[in-house]
N, C-alpha and C. Protein backbone atom coordinates (compact mmCIF):
# COMPACT_ATOMS: atom_id res chain seq x y z
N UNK A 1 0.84 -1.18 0.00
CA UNK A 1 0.00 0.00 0.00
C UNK A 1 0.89 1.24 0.00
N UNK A 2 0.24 1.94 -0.55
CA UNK A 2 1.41 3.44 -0.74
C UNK A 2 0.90 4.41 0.18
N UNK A 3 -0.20 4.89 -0.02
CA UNK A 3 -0.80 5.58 1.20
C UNK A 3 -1.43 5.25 2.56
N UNK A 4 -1.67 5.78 3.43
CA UNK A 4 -1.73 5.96 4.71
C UNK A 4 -3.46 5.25 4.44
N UNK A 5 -4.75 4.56 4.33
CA UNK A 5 -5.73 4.76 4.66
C UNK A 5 -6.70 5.79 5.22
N UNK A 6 -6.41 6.36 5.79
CA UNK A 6 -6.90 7.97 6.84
C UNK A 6 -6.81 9.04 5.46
N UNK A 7 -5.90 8.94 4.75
CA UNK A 7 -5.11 10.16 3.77
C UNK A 7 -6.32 9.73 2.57
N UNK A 8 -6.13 8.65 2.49
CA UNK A 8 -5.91 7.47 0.91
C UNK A 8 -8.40 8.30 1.19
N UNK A 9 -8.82 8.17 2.31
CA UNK A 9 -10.15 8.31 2.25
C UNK A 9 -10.75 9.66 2.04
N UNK A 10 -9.33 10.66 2.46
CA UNK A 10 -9.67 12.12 2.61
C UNK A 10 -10.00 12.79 0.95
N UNK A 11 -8.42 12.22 0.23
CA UNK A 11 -8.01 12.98 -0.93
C UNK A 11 -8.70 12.73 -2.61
N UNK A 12 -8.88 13.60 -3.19
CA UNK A 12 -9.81 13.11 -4.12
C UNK A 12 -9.19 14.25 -5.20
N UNK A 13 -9.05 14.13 -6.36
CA UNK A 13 -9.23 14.35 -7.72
C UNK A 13 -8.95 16.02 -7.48
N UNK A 14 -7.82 17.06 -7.65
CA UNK A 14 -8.01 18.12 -7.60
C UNK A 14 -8.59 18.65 -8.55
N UNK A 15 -8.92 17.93 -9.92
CA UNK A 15 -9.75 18.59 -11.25
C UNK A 15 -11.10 18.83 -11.02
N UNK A 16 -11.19 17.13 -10.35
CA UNK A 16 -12.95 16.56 -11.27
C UNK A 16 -13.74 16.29 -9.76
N UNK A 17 -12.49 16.12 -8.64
CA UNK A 17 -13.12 15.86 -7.69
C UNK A 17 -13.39 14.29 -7.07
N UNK A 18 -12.84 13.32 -8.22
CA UNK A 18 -13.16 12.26 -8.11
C UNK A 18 -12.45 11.52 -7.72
N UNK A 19 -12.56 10.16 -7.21
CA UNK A 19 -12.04 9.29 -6.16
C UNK A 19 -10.52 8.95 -7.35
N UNK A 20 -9.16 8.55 -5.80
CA UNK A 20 -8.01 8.29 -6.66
C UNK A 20 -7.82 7.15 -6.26
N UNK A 21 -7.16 6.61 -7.18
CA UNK A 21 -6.82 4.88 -7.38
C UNK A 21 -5.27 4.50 -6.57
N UNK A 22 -4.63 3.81 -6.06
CA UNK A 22 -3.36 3.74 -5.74
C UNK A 22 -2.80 2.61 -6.82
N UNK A 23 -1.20 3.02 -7.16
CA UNK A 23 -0.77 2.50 -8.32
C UNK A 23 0.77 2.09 -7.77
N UNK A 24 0.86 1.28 -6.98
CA UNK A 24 1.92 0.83 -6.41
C UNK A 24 3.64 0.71 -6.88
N UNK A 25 3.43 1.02 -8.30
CA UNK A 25 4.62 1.40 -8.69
C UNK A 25 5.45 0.13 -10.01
N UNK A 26 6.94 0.56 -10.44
CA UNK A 26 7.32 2.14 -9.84
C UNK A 26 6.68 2.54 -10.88
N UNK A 27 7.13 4.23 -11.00
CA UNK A 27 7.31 4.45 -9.99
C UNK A 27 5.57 4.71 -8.99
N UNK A 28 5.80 4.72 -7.43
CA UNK A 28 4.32 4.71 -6.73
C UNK A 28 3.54 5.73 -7.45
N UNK A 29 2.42 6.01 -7.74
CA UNK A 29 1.77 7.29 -8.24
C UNK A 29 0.12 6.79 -7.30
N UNK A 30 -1.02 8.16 -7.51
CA UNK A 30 -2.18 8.05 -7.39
C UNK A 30 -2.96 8.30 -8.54
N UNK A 31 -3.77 7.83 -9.10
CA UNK A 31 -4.39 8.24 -10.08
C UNK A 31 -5.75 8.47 -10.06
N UNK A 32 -6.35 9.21 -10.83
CA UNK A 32 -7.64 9.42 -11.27
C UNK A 32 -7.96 9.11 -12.54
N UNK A 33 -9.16 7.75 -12.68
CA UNK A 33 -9.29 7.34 -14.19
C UNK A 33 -10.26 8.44 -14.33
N UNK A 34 -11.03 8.96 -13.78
CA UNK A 34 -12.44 9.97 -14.62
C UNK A 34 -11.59 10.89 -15.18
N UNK A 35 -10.31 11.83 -14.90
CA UNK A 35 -9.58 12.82 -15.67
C UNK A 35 -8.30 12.12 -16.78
N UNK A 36 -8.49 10.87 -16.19
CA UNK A 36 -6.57 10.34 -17.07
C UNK A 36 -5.46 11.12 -16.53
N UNK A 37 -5.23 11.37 -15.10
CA UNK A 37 -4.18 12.04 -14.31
C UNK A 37 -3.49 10.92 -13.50
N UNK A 38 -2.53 11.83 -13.55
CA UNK A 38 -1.42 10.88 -12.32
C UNK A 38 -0.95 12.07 -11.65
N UNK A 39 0.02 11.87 -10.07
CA UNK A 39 0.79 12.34 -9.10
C UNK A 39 1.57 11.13 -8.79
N UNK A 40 2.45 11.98 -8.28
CA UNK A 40 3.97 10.69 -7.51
C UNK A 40 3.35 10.43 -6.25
N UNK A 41 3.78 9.71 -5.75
CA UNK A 41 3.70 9.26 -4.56
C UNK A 41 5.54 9.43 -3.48
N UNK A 42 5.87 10.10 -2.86
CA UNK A 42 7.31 9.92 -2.64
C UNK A 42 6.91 9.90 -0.76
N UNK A 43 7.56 8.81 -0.42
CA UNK A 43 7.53 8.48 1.34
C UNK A 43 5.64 8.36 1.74
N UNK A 44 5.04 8.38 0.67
CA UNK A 44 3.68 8.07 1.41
C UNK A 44 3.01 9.20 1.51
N UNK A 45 3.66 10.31 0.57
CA UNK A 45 2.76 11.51 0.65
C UNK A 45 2.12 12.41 -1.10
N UNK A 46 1.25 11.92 -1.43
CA UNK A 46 0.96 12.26 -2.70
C UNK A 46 1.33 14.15 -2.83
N UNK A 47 2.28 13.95 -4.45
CA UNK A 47 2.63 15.20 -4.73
C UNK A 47 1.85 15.98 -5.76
N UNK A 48 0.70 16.14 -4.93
CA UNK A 48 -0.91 16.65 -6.28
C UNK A 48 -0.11 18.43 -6.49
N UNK A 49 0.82 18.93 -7.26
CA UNK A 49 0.89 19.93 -7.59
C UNK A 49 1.11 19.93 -9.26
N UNK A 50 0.60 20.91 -10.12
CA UNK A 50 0.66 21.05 -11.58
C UNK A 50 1.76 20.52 -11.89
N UNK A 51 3.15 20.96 -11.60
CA UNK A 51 4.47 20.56 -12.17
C UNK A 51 4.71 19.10 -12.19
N UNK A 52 3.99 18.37 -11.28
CA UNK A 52 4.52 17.00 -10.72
C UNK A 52 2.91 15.96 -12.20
N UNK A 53 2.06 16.54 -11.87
CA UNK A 53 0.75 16.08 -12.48
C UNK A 53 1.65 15.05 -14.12
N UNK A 54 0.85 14.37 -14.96
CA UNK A 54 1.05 13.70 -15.77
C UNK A 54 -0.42 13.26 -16.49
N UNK A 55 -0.64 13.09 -17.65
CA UNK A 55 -1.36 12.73 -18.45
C UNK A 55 -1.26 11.21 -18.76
N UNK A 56 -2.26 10.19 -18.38
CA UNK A 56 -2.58 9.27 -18.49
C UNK A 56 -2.66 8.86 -19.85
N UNK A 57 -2.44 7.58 -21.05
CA UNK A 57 -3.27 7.75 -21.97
C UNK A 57 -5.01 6.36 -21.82
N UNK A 58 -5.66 6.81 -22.47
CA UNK A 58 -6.60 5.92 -22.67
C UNK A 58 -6.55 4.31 -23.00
């Protein structure tokens, strides 16, 4: 597991709002299938900022 549970129930989709998937790696990321986004995951703490973000493909 990459995230914390407590974290993993809080955090959701900064676009769409929608629930994120955990993607165990490598490298770890969180994803959202409703947008096709990714974030890193580094020590267990998702890095949801623009620069870090990534485009999924279909």
């Amino acid at each position: 597991m990459v995230l914390d549970p407590l974290l993993r129930s809080i955090l959701g989709c900064p676009h769409c709002k929608g629930p994120l998937e955990e993607h165990e790696g490598p490298p770890p990321e969180v994803r959202c299938l409703r947008c096709l986004r990714a974030w890193p995951v580094e020590d267990g703490v998702p890095r949801m900022v623009h620069e870090e973000e990534r485009r999924l493909t279909p």
